[in-house]
C-alpha atoms as a PDB file:
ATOM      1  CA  UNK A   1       0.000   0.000   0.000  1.00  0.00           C
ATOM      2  CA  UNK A   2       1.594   3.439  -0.848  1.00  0.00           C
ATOM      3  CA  UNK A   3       1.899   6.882   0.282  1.00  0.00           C
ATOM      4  CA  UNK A   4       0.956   9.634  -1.786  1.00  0.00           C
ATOM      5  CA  UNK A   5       3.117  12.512  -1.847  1.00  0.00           C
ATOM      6  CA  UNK A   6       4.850  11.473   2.053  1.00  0.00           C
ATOM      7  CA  UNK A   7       8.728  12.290   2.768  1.00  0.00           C
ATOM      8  CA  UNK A   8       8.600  10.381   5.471  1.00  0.00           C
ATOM      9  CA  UNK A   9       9.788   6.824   5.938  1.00  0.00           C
ATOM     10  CA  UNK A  10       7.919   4.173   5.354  1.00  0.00           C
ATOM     11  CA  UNK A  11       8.611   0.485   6.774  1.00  0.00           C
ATOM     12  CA  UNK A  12       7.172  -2.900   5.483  1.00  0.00           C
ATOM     13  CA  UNK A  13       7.677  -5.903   6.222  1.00  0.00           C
ATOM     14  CA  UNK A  14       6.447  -9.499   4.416  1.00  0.00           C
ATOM     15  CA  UNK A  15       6.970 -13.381   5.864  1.00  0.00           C
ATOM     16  CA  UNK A  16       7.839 -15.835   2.550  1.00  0.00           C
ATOM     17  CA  UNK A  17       6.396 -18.962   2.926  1.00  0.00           C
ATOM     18  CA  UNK A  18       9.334 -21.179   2.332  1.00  0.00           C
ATOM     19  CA  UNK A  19       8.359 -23.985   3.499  1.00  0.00           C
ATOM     20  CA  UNK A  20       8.040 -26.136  -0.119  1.00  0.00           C
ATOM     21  CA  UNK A  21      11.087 -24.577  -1.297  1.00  0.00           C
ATOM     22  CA  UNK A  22      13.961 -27.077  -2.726  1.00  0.00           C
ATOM     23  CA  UNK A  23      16.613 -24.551  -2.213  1.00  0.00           C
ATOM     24  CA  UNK A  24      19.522 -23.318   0.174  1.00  0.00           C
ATOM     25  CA  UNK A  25      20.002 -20.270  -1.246  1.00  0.00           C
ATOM     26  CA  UNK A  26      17.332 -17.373  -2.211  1.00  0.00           C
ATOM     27  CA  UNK A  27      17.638 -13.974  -3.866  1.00  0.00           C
ATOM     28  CA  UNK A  28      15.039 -10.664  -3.353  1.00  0.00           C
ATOM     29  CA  UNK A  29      14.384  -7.516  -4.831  1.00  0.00           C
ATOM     30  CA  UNK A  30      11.813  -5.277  -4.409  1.00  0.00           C
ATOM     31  CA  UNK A  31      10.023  -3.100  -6.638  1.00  0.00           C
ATOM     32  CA  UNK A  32       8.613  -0.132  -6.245  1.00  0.00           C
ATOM     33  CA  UNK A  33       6.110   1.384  -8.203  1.00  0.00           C
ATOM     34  CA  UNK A  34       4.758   5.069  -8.821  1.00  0.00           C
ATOM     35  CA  UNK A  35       1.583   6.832  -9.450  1.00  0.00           C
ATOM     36  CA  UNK A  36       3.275   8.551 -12.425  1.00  0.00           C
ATOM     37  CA  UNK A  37       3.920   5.018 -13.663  1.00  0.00           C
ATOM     38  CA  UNK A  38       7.754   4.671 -13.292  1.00  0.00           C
ATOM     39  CA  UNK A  39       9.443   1.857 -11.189  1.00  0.00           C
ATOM     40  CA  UNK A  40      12.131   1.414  -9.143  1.00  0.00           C
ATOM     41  CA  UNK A  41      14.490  -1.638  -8.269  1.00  0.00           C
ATOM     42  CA  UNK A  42      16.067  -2.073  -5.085  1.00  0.00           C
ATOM     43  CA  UNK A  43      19.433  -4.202  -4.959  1.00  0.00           C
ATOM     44  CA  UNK A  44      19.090  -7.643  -4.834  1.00  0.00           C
ATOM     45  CA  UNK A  45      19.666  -9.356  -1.518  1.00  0.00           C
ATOM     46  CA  UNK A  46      21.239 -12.729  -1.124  1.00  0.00           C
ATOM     47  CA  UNK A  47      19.791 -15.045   1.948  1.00  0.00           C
ATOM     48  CA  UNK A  48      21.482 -18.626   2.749  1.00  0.00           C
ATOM     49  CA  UNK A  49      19.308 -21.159   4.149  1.00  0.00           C
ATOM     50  CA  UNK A  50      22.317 -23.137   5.253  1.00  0.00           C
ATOM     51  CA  UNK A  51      24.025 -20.839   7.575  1.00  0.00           C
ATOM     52  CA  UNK A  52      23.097 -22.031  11.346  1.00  0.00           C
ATOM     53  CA  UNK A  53      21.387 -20.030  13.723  1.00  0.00           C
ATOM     54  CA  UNK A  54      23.604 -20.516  16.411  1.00  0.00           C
ATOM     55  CA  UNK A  55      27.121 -22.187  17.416  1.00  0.00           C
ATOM     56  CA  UNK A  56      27.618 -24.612  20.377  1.00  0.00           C
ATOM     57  CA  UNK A  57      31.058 -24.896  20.867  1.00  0.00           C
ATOM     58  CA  UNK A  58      32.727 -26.970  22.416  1.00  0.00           C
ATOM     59  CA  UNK A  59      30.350 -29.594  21.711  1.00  0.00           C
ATOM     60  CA  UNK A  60      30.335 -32.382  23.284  1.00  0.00           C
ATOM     61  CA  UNK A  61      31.438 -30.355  26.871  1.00  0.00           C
ATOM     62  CA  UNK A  62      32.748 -30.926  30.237  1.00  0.00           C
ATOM     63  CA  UNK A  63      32.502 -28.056  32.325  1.00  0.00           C
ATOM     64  CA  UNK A  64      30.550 -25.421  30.237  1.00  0.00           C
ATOM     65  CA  UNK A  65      29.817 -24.381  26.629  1.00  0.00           C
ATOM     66  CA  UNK A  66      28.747 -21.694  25.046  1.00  0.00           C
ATOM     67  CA  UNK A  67      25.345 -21.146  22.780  1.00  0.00           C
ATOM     68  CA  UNK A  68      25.757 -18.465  20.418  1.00  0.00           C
ATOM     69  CA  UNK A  69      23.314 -16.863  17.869  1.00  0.00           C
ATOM     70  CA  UNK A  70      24.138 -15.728  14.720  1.00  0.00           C
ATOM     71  CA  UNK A  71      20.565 -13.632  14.628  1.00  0.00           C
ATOM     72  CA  UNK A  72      20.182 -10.467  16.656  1.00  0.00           C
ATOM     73  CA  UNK A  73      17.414  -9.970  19.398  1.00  0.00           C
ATOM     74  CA  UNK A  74      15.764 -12.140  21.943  1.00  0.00           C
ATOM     75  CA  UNK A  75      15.828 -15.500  21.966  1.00  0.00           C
ATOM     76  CA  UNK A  76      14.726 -18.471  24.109  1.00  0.00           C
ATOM     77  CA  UNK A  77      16.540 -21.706  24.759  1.00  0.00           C
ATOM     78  CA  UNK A  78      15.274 -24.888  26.353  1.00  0.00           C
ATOM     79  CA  UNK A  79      17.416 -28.074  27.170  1.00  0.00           C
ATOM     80  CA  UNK A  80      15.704 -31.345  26.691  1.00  0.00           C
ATOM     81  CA  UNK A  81      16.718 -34.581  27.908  1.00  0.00           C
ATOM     82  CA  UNK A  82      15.949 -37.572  26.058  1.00  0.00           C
ATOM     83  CA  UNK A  83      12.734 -38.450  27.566  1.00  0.00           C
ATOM     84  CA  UNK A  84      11.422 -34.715  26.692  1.00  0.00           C
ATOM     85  CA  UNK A  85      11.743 -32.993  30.164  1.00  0.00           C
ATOM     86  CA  UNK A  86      13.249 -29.659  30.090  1.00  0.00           C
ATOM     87  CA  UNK A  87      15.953 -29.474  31.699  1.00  0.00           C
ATOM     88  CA  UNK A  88      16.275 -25.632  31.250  1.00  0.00           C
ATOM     89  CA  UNK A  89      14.351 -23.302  29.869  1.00  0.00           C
ATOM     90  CA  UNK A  90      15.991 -19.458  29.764  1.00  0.00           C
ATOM     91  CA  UNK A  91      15.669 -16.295  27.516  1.00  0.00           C
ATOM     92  CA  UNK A  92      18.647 -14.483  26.550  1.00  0.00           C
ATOM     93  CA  UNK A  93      19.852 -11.772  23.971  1.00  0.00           C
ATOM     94  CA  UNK A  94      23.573 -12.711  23.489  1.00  0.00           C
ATOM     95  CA  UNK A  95      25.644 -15.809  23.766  1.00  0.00           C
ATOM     96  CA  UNK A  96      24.594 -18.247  26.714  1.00  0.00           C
ATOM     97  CA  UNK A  97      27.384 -20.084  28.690  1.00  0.00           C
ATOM     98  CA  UNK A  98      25.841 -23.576  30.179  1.00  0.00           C
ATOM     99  CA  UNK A  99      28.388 -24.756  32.975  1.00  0.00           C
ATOM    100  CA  UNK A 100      28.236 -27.706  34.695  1.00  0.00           C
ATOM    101  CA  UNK A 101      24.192 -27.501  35.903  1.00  0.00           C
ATOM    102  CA  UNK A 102      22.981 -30.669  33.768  1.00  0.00           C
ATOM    103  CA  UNK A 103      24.179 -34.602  34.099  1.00  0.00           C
ATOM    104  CA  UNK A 104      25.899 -35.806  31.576  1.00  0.00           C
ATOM    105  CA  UNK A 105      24.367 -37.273  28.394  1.00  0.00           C
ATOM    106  CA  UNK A 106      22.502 -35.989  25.411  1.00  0.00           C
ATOM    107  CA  UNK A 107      20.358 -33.746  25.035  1.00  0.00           C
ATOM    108  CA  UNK A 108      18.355 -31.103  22.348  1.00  0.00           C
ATOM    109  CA  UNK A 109      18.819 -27.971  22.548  1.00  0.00           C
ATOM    110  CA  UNK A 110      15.704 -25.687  21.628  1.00  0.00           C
ATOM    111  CA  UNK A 111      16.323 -22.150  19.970  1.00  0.00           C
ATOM    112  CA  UNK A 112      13.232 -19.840  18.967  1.00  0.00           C
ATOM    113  CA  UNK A 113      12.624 -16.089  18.717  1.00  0.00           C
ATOM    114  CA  UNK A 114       9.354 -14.634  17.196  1.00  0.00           C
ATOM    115  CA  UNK A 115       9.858 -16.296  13.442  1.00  0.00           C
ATOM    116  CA  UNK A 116      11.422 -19.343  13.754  1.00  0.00           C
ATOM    117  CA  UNK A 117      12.553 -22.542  15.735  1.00  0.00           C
ATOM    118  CA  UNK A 118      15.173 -25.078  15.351  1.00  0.00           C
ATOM    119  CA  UNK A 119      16.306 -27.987  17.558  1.00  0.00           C
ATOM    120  CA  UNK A 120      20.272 -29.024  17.915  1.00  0.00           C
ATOM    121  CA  UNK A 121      22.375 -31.840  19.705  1.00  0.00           C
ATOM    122  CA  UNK A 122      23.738 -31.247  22.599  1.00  0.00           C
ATOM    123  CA  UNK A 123      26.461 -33.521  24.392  1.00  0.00           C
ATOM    124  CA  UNK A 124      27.643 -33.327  28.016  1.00  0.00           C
ATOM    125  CA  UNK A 125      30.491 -35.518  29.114  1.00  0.00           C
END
């Protein structure tokens, strides 16, 4: 929906539905178009579907590890044993350091924020 005749800045925002898409790599642009009937391009913008949204390193761990995402904001991660009890359930903003609070043995680690959510291994000595 457009403006007519506005200096001001104007912010959209759209959610592709990606879900059927056979690919690991996707390009945009956007295009907008004027009442007097011209159009403009924006650049086109690369997104990877195979870069992870976070690191655990080290993995598998002794004493602690650290959970760090590669996507800005506020996250929440859970630990979940084997059996499907969460073990811990936190929110955090930046990288997380787990130390030595859970037995060892494996577990999945849980990592959402407000678009998406994606389950990793997670190995404690």
């Amino acid at each position: 929906m457009g403006k007519y005749h506005t200096y001001a800045i104007s912010t959209y925002q759209y959610t592709d539905d990606i879900k059927n898409v056979n690919a690991t790599q996707l390009y945009y642009r956007l295009v907008q178009h004027d009442y007097d009937g011209t159009m403009t391009y924006s650049d086109v913008i690369f997104v990877s579907l195979n870069e992870p949204l976070l690191s655990i390193y080290p993995n598998p761990f002794d004493d602690h590890t650290v959970i760090k995402p590669s996507v800005t904001g506020e996250y929440q991660i859970k630990i979940i044993d084997l059996s499907g009890k969460v073990i811990l359930s936190t929110s955090a903003q930046d990288e997380f350091i787990l130390t030595n609070e859970i037995p060892s043995g494996l577990y999945y680690v849980l990592f959402s924020n407000s678009t998406f959510t994606q389950t990793f291994k997670l190995i404690k000595n």
